[in-house]
C-alpha atoms as a PDB file:
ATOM      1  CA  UNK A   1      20.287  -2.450 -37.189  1.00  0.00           C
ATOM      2  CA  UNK A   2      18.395  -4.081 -34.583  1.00  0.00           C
ATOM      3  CA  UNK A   3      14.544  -3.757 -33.469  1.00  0.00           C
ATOM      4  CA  UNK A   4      13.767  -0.482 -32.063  1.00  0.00           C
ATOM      5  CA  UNK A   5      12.535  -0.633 -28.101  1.00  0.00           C
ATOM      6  CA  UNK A   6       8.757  -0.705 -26.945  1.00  0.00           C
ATOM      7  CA  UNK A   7       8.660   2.813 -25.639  1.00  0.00           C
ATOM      8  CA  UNK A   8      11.133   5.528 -24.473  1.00  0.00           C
ATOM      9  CA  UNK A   9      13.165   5.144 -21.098  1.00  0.00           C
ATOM     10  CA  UNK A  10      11.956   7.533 -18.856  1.00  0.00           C
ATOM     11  CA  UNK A  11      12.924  10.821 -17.882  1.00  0.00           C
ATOM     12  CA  UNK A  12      14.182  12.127 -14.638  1.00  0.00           C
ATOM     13  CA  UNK A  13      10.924  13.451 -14.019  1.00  0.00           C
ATOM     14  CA  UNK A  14       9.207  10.721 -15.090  1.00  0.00           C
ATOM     15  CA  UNK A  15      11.486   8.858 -11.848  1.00  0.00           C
ATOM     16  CA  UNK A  16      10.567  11.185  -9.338  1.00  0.00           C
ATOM     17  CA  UNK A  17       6.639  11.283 -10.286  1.00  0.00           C
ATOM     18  CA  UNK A  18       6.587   7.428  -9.906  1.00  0.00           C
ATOM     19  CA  UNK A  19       8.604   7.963  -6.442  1.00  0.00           C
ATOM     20  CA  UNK A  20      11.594   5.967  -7.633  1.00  0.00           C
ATOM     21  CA  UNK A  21      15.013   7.332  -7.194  1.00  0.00           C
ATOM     22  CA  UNK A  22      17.351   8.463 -10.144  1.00  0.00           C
ATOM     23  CA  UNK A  23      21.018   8.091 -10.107  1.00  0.00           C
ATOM     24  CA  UNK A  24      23.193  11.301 -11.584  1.00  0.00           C
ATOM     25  CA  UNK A  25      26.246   9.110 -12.720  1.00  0.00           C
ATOM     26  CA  UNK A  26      27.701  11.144 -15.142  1.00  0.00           C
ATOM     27  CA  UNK A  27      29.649  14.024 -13.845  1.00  0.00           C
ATOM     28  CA  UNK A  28      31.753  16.121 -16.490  1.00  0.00           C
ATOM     29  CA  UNK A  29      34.508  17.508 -13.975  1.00  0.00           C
ATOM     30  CA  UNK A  30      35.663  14.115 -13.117  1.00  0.00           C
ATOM     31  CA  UNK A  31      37.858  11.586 -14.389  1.00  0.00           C
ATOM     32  CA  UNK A  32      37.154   8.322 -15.782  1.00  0.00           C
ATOM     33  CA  UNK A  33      38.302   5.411 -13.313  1.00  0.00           C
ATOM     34  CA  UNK A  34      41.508   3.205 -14.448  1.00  0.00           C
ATOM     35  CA  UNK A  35      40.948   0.337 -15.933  1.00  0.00           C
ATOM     36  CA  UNK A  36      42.126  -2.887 -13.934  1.00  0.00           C
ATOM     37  CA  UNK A  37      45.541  -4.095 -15.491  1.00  0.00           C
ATOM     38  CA  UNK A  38      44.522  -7.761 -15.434  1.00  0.00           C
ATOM     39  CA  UNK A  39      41.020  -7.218 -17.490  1.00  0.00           C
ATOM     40  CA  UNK A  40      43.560  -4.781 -19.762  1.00  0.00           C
ATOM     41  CA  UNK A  41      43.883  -8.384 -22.036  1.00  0.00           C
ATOM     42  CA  UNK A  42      40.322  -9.640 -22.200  1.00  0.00           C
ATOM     43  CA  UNK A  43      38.648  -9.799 -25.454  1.00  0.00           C
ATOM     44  CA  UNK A  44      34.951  -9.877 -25.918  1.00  0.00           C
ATOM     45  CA  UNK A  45      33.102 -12.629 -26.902  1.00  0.00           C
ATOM     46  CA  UNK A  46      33.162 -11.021 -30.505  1.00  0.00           C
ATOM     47  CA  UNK A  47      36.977 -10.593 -30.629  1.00  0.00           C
ATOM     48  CA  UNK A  48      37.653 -14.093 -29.413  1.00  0.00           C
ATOM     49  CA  UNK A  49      35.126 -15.621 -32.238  1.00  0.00           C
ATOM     50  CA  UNK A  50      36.895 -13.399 -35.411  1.00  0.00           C
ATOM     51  CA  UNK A  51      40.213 -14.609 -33.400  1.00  0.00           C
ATOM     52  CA  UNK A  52      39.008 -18.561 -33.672  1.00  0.00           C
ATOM     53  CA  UNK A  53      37.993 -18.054 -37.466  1.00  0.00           C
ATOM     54  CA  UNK A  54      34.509 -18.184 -36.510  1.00  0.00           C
ATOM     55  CA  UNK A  55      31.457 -16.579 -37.516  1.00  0.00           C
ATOM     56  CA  UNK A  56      30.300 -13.285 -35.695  1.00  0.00           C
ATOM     57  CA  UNK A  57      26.730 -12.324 -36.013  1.00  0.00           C
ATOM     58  CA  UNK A  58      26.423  -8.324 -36.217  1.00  0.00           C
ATOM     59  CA  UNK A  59      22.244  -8.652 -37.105  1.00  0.00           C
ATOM     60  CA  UNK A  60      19.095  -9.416 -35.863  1.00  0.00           C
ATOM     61  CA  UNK A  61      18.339 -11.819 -32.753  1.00  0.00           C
ATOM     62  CA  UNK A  62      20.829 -14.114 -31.897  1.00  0.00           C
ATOM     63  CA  UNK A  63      18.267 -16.707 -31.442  1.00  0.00           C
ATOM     64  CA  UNK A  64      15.310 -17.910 -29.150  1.00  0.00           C
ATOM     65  CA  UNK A  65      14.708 -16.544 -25.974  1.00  0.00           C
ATOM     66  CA  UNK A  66      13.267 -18.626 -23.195  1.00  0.00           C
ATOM     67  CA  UNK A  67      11.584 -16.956 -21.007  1.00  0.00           C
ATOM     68  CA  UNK A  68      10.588 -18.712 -17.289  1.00  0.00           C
ATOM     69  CA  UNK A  69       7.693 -16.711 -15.772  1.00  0.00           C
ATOM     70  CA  UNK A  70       7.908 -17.448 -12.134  1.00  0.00           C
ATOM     71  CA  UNK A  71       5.618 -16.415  -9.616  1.00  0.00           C
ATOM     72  CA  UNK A  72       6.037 -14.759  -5.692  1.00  0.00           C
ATOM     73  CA  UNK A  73       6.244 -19.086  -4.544  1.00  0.00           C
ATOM     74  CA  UNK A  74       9.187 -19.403  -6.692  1.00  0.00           C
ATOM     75  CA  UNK A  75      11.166 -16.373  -5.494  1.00  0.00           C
ATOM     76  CA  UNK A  76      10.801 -16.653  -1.927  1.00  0.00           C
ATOM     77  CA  UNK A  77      11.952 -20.896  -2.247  1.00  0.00           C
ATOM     78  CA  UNK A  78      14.588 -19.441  -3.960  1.00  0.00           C
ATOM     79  CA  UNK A  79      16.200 -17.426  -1.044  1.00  0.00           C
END
């Protein structure tokens, strides 16, 4: 069921108020891209756990979350 999110994502509008620029992906008179053939055999993480016998969580978290606040100094040592 899952935790519901913090606030609404925002509208087109809401995009170009804030001067930020908003994709149109979906486009109903096209096609769908293939599929590559050699990712046609890849399970998900899910599949490949029921596959092994294991357990498969379908609720809540799935456990702690670090998080590592950096600052500006960390992200321009990092390039």
């Amino acid at each position: 069921m899952g935790v519901a999110p913090p606030h609404r994502p925002p509208t087109a509008g809401e995009y170009a108020e804030a001067g930020l620029p908003w994709f149109d992906y979906y486009d109903a008179d096209r096609a769908a891209l293939a599929g590559a053939e050699k990712l046609a055999g890849l399970d998900s993480v899910a599949e490949r756990r029921v596959k092994e016998g294991r357990v498969v969580r379908t609720e809540g978290p799935l456990g702690p979350v670090v998080v590592q606040p950096l600052s500006p100094d960390d992200l321009l040592r990092a390039n």
